[in-house]
Protein backbone atom coordinates (compact mmCIF):
# COMPACT_ATOMS: atom_id res chain seq x y z
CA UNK A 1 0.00 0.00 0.00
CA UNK A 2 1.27 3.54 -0.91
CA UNK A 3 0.14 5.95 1.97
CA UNK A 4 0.71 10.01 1.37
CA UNK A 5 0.53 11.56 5.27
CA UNK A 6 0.27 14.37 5.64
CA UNK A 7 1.88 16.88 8.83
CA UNK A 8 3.58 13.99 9.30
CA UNK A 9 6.48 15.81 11.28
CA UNK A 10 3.78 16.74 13.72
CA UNK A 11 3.41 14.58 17.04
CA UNK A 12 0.55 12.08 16.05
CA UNK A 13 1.69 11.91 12.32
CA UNK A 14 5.09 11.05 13.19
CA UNK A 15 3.81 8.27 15.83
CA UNK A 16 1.62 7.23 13.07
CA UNK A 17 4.21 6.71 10.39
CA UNK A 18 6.26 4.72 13.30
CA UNK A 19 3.53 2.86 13.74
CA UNK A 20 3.13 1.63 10.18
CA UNK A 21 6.43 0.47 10.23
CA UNK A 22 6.48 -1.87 13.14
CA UNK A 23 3.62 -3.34 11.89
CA UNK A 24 3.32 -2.89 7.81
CA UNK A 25 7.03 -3.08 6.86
CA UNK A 26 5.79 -3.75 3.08
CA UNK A 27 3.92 -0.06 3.00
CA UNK A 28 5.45 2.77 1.04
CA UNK A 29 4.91 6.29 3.21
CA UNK A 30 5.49 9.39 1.71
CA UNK A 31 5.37 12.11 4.26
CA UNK A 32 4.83 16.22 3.48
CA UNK A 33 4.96 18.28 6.35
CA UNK A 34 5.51 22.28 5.72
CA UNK A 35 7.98 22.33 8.72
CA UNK A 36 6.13 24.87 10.76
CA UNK A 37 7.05 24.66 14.40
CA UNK A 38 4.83 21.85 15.39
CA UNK A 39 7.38 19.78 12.80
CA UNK A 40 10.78 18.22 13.92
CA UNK A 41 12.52 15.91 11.78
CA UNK A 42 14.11 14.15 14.63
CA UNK A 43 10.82 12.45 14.93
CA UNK A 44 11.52 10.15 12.15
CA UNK A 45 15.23 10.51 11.62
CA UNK A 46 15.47 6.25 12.05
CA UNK A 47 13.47 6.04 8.82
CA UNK A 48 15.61 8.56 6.75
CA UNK A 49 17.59 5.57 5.46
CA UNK A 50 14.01 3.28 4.83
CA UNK A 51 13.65 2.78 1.14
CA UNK A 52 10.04 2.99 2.03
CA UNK A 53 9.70 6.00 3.29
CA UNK A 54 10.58 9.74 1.62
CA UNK A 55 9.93 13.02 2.86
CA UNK A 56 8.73 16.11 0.82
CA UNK A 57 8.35 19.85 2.10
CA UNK A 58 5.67 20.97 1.16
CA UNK A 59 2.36 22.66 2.51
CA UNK A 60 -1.25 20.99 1.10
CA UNK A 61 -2.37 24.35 0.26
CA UNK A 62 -0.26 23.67 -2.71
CA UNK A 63 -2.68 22.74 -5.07
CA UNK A 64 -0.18 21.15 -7.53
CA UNK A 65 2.15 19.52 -5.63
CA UNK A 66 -0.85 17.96 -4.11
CA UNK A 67 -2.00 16.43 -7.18
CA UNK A 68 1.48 15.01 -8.06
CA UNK A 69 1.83 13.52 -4.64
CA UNK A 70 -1.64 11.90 -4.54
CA UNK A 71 -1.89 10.54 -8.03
CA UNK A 72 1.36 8.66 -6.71
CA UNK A 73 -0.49 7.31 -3.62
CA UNK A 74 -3.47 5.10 -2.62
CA UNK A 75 -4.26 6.44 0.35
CA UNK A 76 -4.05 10.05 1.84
CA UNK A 77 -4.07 10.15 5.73
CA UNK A 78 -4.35 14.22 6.68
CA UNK A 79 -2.86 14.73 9.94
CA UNK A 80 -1.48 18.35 8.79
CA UNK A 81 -3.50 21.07 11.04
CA UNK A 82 -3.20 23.91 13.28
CA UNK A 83 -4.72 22.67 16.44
CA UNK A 84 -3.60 24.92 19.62
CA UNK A 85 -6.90 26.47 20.69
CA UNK A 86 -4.69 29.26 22.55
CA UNK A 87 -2.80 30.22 19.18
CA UNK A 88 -6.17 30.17 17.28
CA UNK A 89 -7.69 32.65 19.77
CA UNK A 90 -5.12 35.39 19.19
CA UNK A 91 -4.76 34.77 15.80
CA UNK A 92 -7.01 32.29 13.65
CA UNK A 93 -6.09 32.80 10.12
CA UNK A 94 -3.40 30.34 9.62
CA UNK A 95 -5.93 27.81 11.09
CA UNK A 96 -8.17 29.03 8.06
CA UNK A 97 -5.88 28.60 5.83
CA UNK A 98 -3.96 25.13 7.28
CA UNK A 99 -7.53 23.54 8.23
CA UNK A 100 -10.22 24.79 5.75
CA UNK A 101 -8.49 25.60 3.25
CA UNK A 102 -6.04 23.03 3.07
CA UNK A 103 -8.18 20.14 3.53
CA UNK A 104 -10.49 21.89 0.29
CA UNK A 105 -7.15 21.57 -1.73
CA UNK A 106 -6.57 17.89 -0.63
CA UNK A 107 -10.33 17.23 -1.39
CA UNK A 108 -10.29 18.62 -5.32
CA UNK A 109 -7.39 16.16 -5.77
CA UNK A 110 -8.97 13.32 -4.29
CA UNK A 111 -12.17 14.24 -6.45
CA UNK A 112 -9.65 14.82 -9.72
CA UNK A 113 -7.89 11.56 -9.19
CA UNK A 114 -10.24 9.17 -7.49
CA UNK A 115 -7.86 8.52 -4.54
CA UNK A 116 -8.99 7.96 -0.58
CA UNK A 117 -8.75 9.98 2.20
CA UNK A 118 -8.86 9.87 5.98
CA UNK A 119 -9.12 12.80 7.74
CA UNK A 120 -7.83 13.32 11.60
CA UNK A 121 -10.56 15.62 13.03
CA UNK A 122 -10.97 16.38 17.09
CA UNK A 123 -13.80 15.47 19.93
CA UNK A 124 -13.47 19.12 20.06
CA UNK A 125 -16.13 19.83 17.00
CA UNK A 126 -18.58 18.81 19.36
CA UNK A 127 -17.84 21.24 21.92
CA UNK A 128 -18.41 21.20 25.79
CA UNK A 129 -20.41 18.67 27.89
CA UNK A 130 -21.58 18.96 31.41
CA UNK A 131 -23.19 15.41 30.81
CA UNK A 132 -23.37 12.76 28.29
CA UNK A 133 -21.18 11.81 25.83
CA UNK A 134 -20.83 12.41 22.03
CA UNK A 135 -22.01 9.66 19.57
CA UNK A 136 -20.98 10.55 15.68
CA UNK A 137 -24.40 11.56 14.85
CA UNK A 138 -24.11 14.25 17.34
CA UNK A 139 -24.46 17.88 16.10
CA UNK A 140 -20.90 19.84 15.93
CA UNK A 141 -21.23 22.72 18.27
CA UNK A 142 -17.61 23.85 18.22
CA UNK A 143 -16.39 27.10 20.46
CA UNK A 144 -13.01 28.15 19.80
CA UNK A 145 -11.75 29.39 16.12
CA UNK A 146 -9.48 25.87 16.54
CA UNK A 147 -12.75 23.49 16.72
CA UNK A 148 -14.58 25.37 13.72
CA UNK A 149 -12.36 25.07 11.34
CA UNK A 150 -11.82 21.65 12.15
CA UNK A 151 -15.70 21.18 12.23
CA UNK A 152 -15.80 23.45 9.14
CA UNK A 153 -13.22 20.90 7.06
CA UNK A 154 -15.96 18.04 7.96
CA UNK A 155 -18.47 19.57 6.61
CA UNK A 156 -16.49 20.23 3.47
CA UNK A 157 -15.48 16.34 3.11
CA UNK A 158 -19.26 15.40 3.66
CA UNK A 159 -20.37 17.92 0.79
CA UNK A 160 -17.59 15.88 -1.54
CA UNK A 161 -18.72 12.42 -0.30
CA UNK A 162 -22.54 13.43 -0.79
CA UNK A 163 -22.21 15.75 -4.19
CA UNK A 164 -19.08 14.13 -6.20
CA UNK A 165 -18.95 10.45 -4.72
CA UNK A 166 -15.70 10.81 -3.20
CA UNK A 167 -14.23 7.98 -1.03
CA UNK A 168 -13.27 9.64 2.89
CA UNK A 169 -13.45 8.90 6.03
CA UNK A 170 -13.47 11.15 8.98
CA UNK A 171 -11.65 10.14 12.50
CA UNK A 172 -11.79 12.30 15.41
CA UNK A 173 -10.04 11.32 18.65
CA UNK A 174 -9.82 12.64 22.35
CA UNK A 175 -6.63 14.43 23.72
CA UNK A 176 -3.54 12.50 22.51
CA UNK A 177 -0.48 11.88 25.18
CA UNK A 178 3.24 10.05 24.29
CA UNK A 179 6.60 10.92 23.12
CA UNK A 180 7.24 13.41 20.55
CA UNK A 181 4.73 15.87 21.46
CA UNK A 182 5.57 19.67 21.27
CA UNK A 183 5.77 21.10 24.32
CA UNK A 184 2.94 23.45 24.16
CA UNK A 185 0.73 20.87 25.01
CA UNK A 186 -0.65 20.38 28.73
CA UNK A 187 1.69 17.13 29.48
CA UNK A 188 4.75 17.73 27.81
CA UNK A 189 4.88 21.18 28.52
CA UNK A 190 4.51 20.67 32.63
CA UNK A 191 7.24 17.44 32.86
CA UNK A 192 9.66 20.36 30.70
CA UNK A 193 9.10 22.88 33.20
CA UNK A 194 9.14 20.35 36.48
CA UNK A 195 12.48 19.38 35.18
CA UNK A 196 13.80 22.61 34.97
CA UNK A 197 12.10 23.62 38.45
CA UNK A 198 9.91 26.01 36.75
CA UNK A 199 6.47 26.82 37.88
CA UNK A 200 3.26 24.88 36.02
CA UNK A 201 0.52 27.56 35.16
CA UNK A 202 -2.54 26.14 34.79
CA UNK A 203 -6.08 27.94 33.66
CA UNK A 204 -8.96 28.64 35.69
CA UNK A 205 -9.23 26.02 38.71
CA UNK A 206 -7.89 23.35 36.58
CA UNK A 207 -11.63 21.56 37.02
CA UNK A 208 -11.50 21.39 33.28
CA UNK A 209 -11.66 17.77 31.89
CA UNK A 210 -10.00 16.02 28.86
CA UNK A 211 -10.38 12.45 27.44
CA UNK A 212 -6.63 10.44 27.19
CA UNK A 213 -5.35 8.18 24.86
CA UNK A 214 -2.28 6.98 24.52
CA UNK A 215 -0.57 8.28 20.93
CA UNK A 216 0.10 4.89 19.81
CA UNK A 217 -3.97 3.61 20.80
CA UNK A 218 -5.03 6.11 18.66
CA UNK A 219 -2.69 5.05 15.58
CA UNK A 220 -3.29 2.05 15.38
CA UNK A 221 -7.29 2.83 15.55
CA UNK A 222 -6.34 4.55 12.22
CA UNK A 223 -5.08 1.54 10.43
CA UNK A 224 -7.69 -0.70 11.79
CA UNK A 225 -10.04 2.28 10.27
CA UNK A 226 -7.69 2.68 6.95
CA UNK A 227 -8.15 -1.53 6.09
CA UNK A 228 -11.75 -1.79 7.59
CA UNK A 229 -13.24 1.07 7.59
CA UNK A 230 -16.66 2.20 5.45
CA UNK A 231 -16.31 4.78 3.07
CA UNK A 232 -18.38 8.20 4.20
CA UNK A 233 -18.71 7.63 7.78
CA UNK A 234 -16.79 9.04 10.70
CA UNK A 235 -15.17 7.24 13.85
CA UNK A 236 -15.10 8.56 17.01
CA UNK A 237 -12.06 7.19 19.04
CA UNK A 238 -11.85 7.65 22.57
CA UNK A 239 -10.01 6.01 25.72
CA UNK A 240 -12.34 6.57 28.45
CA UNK A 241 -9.75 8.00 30.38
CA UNK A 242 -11.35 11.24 31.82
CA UNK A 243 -9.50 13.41 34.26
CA UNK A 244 -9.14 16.80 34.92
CA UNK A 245 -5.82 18.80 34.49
CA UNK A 246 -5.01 19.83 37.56
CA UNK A 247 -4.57 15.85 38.78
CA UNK A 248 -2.42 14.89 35.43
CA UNK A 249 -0.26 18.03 36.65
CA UNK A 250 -0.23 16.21 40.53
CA UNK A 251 0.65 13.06 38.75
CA UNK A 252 3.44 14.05 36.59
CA UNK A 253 4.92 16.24 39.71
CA UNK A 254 4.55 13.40 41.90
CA UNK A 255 5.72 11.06 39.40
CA UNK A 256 9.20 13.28 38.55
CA UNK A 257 9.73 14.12 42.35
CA UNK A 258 8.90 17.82 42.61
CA UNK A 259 6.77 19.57 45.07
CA UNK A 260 2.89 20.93 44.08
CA UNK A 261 3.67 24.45 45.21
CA UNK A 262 5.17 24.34 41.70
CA UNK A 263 1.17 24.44 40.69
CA UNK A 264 0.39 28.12 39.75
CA UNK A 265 -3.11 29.16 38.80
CA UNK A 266 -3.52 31.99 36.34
CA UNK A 267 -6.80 33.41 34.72
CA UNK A 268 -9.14 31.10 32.32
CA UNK A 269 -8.94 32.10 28.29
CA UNK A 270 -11.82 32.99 27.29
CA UNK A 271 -14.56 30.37 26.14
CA UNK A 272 -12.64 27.73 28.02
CA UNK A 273 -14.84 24.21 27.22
CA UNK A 274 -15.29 22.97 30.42
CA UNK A 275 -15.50 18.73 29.62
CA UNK A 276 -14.93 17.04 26.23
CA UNK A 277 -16.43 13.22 25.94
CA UNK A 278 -17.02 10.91 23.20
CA UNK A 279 -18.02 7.57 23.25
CA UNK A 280 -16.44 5.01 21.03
CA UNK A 281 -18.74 2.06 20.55
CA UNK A 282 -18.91 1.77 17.05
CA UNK A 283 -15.19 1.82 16.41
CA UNK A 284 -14.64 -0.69 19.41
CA UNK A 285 -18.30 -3.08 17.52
CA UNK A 286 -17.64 -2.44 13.80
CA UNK A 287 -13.90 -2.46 13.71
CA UNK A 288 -13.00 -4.55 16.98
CA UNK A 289 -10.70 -1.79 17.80
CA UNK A 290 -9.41 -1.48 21.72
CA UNK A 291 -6.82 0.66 23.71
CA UNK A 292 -4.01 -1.56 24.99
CA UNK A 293 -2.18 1.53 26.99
CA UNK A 294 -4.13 2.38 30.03
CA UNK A 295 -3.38 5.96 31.08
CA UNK A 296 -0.63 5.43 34.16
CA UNK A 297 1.37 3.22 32.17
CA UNK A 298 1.49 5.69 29.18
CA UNK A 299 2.00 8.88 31.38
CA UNK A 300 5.27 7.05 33.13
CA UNK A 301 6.27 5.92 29.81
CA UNK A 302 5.85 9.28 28.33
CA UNK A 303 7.83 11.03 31.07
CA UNK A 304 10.80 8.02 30.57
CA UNK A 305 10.61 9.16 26.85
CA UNK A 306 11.06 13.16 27.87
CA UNK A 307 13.80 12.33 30.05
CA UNK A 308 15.85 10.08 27.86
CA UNK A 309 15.26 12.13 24.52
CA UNK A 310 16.58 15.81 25.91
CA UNK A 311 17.85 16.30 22.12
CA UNK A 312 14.34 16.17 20.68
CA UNK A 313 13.10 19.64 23.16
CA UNK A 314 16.20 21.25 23.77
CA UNK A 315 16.55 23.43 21.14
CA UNK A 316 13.25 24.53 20.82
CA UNK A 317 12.35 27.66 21.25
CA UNK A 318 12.61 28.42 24.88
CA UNK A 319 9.39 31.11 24.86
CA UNK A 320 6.88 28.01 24.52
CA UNK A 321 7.74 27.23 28.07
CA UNK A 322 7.01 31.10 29.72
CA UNK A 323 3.99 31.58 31.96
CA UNK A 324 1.63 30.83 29.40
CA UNK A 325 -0.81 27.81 29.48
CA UNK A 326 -1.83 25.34 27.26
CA UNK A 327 -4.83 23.82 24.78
């Protein structure tokens, strides 16, 4: 199988593209990432030898280069995004552009060439939940700029699969934890700054709940999805694993060894969704898909990764880990 995935630089792409090659060594995987700073090619530096695997820079606004690449490939898997809801409050255009925009370039080629696509969306098109979970019929009732042009991309694909026929699928998935993600993200971002005795900021009252799943659970939920799944319907994909931030912060600081004074609480960003929650039946019935990485063993196992893999954060740019929260 020839895959194209895209934004595969980016934390779950890159986990993704590892993934495929523990367990689908005959696969061919090109990968175009633009390189924007969610990218690091240490990610997948073991594979830059693989005859199976070639990178291209490139952004999938590029209308052309997407067409080249695609007519190439069987499958496209779109990972490429914006997706910090902070970033997208002060400034949403690139999320236009990267999200809306970007997916409507992938989706002409797909329609042009009569290729398939998966698309990585987020639990967070459905918005906030004081009760309840979302089922993939559910309405999309997004609230930051983030969610709706995530939400807005759907909509797009289902327009192509209902007016022109073409073959997609839509994912979306809860909060995604493991190695190789950058550190503007709630766990990475507070084991960085407990290792460098730094203070953890954390919005609000930190009451505000997420859904976890280990990176590699949700991966391999997209190949199960990618050989089995039904063209034109979506798949939620969720752990069950709901907690609220401020006790993954008291975890990880308990876990590294530092104190919870560390804990600092700063003012909530505006429209702050208070709980996300999906429910994943029909991934788990249709597919037979399951988590194998229940949420202590990842978050040690992510922290062992952080400490042993200094190279991979150390040179980032040292502003992602001032004062200021995270998604």
């Amino acid at each position: 199988m020839k895959l194209l995935v895209t934004g595969g630089l980016g934390f779950i792409g890159s986990n993704f593209i590892s993934r495929v090659f523990e367990n689908h060594k005959d696969w061919n995987v090109v990968n175009v990432d633009a390189e924007l700073y969610g990218s690091n090619q240490q990610s997948l530096k073991k594979f830059e030898n693989n005859s199976k695997y070639s990178f291209v820079k490139g952004n999938i606004t590029d209308q052309k280069l997407m067409e080249k690449l695609i007519s190439k490939s069987d499958v496209v898997i779109n990972f490429a995004a914006e997706s910090h809801v902070d970033r997208s409050i002060s400034d949403a255009r690139p999320f236009i552009d990267s999200n809306i925009l970007g997916v409507f370039t992938l989706l002409e080629a797909i329609k042009k060439l009569g290729k398939k696509l998966i698309h990585i969306s987020t639990d967070e098109v459905y918005g906030s939940f004081n009760s309840g979970s979302a089922k993939e019929e559910t309405r999309l009732d997004p609230s930051s700029p983030y969610a709706a042009s995530k939400a807005s991309a759907e909509l797009l694909i289902q327009s192509y699969i209902t007016t022109y026929g073409c073959d997609a699928i839509i994912t979306r998935c809860t909060n995604n934890f493991g190695p190789k993600q950058f550190p503007e993200k709630l766990i990475p971002k507070t084991i960085i700054l407990a290792l460098n005795d730094k203070k953890i900021p954390i919005y609000g009252t930190g009451k505000n709940i997420r859904d976890w799943i280990f990176v590699d659970d949700h991966c391999d939920a997209i190949i199960d999805v990618l050989l089995k799944g039904k063209s034109g319907e979506s798949y939620n994909i969720s752990a069950g694993n709901e907690i609220d931030n401020i006790t993954i912060i008291k975890k990880i600081l308990t876990i590294i060894g530092k104190p919870l004074e560390n804990i600092e609480f700063v003012e909530d960003r505006p429209g702050h969704d208070f709980r996300y929650s999906m429910e994943s039946t029909k991934i788990r019935n249709n597919l037979g898909w399951s988590q194998n990485k229940k949420f202590e063993e990842g978050l040690k196992k992510t922290i062992e990764w952080y400490l042993e893999n200094e190279e991979w954060w150390m040179h980032l740019d040292q502003k992602i880990l001032d004062a200021t929260p995270w998604k």
